[in-house]
PDB file of N, CA and C in Angstrom:
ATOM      1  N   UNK A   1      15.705 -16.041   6.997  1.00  0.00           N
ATOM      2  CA  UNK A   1      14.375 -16.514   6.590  1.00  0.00           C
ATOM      3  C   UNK A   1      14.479 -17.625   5.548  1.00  0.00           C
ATOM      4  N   UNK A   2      13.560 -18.448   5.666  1.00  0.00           N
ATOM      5  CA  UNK A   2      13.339 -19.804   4.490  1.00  0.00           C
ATOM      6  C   UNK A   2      13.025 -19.264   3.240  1.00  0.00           C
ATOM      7  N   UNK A   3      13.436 -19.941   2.503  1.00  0.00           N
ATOM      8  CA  UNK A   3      13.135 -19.053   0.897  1.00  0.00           C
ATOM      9  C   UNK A   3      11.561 -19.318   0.539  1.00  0.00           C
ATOM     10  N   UNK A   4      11.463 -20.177   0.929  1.00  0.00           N
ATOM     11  CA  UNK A   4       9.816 -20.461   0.628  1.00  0.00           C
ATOM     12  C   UNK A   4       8.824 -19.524   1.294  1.00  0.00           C
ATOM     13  N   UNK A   5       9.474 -18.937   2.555  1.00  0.00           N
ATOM     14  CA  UNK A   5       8.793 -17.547   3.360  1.00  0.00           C
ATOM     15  C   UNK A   5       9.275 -16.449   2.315  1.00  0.00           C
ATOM     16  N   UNK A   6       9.897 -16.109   2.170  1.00  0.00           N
ATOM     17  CA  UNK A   6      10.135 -15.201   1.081  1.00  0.00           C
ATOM     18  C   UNK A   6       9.257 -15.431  -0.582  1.00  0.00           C
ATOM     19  N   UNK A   7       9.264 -16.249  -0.819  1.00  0.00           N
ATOM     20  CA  UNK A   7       8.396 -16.621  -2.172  1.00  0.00           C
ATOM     21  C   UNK A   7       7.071 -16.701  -1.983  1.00  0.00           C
ATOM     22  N   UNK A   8       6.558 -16.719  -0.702  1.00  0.00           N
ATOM     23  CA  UNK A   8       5.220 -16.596  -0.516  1.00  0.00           C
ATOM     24  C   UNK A   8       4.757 -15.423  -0.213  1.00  0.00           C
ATOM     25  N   UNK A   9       5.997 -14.193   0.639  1.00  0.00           N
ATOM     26  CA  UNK A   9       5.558 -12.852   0.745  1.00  0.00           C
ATOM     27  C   UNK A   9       5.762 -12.108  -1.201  1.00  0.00           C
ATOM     28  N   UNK A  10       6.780 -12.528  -1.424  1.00  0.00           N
ATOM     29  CA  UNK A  10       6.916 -11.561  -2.922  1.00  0.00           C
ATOM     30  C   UNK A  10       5.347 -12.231  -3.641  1.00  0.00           C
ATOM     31  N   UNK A  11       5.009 -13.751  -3.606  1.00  0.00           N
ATOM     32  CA  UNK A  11       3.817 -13.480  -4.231  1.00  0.00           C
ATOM     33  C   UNK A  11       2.782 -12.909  -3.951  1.00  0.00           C
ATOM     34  N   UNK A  12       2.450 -12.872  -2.411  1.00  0.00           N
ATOM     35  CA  UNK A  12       0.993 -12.393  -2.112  1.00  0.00           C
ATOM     36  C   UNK A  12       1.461 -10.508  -2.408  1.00  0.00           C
ATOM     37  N   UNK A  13       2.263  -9.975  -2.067  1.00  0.00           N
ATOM     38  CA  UNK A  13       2.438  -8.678  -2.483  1.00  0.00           C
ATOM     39  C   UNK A  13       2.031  -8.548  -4.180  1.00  0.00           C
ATOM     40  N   UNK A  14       2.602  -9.221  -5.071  1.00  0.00           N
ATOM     41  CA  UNK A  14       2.391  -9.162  -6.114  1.00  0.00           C
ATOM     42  C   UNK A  14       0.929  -9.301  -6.686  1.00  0.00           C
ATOM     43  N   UNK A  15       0.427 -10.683  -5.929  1.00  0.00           N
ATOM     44  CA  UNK A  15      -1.316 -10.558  -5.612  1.00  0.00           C
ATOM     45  C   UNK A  15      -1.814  -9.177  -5.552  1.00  0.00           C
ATOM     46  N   UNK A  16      -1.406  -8.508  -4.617  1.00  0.00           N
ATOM     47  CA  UNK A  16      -1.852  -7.123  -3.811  1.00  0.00           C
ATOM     48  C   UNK A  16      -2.035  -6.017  -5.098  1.00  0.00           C
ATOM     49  N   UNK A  17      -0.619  -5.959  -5.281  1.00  0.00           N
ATOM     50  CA  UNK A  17      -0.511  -4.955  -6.246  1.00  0.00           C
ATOM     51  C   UNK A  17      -1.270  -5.377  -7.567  1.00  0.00           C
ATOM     52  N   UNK A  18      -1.259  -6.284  -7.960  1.00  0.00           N
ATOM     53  CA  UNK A  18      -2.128  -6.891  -9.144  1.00  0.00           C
ATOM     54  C   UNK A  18      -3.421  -6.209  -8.818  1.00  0.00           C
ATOM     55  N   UNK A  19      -3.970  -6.543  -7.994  1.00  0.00           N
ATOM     56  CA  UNK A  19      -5.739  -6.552  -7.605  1.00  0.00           C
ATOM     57  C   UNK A  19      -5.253  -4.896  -7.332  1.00  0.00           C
ATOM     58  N   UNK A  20      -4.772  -3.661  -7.103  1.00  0.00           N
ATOM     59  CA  UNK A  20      -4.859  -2.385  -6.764  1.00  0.00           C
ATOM     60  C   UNK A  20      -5.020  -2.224  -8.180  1.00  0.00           C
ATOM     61  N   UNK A  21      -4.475  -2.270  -9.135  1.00  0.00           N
ATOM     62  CA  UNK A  21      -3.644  -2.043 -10.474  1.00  0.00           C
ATOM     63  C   UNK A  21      -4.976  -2.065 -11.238  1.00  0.00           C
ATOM     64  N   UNK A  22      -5.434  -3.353 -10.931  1.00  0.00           N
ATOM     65  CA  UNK A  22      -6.898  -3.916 -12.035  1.00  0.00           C
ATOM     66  C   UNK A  22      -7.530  -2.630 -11.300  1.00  0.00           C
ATOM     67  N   UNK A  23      -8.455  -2.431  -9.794  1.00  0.00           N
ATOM     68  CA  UNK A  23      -9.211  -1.382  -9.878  1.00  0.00           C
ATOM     69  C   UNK A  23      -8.879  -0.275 -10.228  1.00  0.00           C
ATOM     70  N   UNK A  24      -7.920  -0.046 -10.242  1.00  0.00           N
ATOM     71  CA  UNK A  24      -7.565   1.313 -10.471  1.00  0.00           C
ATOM     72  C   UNK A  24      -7.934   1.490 -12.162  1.00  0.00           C
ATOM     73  N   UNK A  25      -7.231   0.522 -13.264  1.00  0.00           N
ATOM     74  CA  UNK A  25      -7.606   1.061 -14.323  1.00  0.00           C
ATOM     75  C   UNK A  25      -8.991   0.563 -14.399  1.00  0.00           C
ATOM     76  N   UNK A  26      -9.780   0.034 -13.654  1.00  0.00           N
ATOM     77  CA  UNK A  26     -11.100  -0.521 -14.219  1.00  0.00           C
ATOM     78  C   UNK A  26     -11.914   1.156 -13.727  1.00  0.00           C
ATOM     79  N   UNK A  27     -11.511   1.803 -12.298  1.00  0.00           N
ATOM     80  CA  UNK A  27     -12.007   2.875 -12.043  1.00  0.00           C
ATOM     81  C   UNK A  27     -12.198   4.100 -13.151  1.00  0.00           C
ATOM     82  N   UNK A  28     -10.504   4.220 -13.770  1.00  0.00           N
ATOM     83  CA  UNK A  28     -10.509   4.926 -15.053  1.00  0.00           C
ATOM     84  C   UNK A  28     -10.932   4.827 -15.693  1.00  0.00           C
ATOM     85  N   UNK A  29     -11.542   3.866 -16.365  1.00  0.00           N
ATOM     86  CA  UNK A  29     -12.100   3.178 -17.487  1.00  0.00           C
ATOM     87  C   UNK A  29     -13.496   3.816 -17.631  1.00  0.00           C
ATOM     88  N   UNK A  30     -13.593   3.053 -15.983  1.00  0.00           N
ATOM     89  CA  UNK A  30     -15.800   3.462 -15.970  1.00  0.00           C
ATOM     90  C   UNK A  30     -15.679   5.032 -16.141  1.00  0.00           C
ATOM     91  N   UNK A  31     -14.607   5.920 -15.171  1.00  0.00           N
ATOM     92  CA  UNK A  31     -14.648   7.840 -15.235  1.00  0.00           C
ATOM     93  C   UNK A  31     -14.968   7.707 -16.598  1.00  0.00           C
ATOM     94  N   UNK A  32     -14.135   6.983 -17.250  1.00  0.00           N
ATOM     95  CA  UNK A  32     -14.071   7.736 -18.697  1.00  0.00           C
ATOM     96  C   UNK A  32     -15.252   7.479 -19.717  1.00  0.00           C
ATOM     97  N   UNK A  33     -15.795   6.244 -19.390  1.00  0.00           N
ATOM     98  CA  UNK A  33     -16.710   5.916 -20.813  1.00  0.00           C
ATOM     99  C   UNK A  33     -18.197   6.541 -20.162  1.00  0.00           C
ATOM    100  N   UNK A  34     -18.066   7.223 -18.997  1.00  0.00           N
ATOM    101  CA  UNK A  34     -19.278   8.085 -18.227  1.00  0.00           C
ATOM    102  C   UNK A  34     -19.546   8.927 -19.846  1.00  0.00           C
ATOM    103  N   UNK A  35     -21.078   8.707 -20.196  1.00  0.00           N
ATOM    104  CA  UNK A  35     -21.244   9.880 -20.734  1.00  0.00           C
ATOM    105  C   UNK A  35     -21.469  11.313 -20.335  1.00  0.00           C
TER     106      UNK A  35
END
């Protein structure tokens, strides 16, 4: 594989996991400040 195919899958994964990561603690966040 071209390295530039490779540098474009490790980023969009990293995209991925970024954007899971944010909802997830933004989900915790809202559970928690629920009165």
């Amino acid at each position: 594989m071209d390295k530039v195919k490779v540098r474009l899958l490790c980023a969009r994964w990293s995209l991925v996991l970024a954007v899971r990561l944010s909802r997830r603690t933004t989900n915790t966040l809202q559970t928690l400040n629920v009165p």
